[in-house]
C-alpha atoms as a PDB file:
ATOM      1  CA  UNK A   1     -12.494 -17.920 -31.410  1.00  0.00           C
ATOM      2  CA  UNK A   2     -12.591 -15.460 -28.514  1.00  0.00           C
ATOM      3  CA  UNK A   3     -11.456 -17.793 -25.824  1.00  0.00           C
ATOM      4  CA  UNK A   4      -7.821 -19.595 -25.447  1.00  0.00           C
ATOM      5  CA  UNK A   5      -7.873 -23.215 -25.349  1.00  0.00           C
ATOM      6  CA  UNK A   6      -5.848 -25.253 -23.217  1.00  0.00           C
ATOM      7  CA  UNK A   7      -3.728 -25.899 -26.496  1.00  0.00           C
ATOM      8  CA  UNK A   8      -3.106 -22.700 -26.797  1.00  0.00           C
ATOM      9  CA  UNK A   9      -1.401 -22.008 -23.371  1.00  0.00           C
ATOM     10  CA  UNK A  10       0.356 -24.703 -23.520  1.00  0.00           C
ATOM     11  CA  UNK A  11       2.012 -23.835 -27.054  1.00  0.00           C
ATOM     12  CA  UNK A  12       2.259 -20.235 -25.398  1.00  0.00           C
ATOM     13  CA  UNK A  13       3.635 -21.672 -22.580  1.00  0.00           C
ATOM     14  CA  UNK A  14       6.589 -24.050 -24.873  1.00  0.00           C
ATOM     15  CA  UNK A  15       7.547 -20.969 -26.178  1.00  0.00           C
ATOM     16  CA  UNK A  16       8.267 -19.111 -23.106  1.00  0.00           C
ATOM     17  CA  UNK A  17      10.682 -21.717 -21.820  1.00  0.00           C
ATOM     18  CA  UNK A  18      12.215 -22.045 -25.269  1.00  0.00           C
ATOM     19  CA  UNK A  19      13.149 -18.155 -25.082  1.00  0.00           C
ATOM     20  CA  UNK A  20      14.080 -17.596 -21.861  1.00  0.00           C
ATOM     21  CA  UNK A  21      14.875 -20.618 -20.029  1.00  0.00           C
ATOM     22  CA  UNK A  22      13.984 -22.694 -16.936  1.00  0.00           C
ATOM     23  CA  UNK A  23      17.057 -20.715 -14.861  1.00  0.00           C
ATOM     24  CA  UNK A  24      16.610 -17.387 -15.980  1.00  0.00           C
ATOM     25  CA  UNK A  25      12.353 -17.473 -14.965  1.00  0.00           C
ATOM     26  CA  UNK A  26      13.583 -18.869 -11.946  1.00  0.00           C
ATOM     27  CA  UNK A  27      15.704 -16.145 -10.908  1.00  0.00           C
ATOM     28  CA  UNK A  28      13.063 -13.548 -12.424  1.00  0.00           C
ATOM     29  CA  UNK A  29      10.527 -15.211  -9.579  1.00  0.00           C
ATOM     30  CA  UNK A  30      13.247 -14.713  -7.002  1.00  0.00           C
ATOM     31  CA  UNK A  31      13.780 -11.065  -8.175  1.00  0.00           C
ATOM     32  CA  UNK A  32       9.885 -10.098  -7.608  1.00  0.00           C
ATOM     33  CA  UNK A  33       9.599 -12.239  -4.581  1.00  0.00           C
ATOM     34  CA  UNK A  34      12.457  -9.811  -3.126  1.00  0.00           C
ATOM     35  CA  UNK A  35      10.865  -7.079  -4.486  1.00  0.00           C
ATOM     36  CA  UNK A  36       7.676  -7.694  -2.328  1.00  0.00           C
ATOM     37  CA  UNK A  37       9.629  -8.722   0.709  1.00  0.00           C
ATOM     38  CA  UNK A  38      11.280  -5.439   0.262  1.00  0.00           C
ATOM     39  CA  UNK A  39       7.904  -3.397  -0.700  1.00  0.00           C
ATOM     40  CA  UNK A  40       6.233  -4.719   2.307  1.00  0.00           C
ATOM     41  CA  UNK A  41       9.147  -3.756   4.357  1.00  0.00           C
ATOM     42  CA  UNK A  42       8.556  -0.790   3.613  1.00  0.00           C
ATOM     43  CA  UNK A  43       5.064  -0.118   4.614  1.00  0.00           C
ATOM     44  CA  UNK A  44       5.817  -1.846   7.768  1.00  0.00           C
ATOM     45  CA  UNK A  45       8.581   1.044   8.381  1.00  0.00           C
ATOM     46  CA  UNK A  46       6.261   3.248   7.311  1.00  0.00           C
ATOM     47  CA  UNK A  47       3.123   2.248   9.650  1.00  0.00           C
ATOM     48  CA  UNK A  48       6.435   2.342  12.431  1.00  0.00           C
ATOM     49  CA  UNK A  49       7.065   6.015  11.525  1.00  0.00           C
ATOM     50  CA  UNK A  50       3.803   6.915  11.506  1.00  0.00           C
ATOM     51  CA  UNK A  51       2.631   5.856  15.065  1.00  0.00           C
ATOM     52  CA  UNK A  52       5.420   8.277  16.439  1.00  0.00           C
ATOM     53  CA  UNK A  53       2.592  11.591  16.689  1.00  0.00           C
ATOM     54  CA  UNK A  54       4.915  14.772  15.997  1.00  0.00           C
ATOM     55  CA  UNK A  55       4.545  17.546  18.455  1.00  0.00           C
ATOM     56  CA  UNK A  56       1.869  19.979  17.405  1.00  0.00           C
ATOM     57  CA  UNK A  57       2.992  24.100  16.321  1.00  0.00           C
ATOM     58  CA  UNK A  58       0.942  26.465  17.091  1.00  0.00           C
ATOM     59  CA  UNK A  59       1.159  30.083  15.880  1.00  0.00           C
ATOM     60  CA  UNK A  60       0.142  32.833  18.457  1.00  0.00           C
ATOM     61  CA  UNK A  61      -2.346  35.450  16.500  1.00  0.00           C
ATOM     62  CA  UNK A  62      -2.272  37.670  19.214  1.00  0.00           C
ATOM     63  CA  UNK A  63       1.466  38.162  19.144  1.00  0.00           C
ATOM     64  CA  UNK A  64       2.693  42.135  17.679  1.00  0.00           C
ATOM     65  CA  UNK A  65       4.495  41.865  14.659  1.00  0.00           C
ATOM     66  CA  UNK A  66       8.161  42.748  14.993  1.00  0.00           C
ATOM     67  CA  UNK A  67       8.532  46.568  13.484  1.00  0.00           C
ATOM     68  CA  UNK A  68      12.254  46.246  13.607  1.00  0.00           C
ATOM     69  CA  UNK A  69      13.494  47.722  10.552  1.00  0.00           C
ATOM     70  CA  UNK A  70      16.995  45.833   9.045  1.00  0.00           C
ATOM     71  CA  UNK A  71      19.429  48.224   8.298  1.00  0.00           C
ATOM     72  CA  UNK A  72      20.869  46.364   5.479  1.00  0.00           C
ATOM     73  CA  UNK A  73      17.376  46.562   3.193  1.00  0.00           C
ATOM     74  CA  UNK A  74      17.240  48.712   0.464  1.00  0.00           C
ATOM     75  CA  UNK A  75      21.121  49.874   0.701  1.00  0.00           C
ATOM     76  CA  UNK A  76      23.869  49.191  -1.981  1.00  0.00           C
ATOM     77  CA  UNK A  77      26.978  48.498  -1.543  1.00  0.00           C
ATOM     78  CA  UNK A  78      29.620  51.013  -3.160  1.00  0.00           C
END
C-alpha cells in the first residue's frame, strides 16, 4: 500500500493532461527551460565579474588624526 503502481501514475498522469492540457505543459516546459538558460546566464556573468580582482584599500595607522575643528558643529542657527 506504500508504493505507487504503474496504474497509479498512469491514472495520475490522465488526469494531469485532462486539467491542464497538452499546450499549456508544453509552454510550462519552455518557461523553466528559459528560466535555466537564464539562471545559468547568470552565474556565468557572475564567475565573469568575479575574475576582475578589485584594487586593494589600505588604511594608514600611522597617519595623525585631523584635529580640525568645523565651525558649523554645535551652533544654531537664529
Amino acid at each position: 500500500m506504500g508504493s505507487l503502481s504503474i496504474w497509479h501514475w498512469i491514472v495520475v498522469i490522465a488526469v494531469v493532461l485532462l486539467l491542464f492540457g497538452r499546450g499549456k505543459i508544453s509552454d510550462l516546459m519552455g518557461d523553466v527551460a528559459q528560466g535555466i538558460k537564464a539562471f545559468k546566464k547568470g552565474m556565468q556573468d557572475d564567475e565573469k565579474t568575479a575574475e576582475k580582482p578589485e584594487p586593494v584599500k589600505s588604511i594608514d595607522h600611522n597617519a595623525a588624526p585631523a584635529t580640525t575643528a568645523r565651525s558649523d558643529v554645535g551652533s544654531k542657527a537664529v
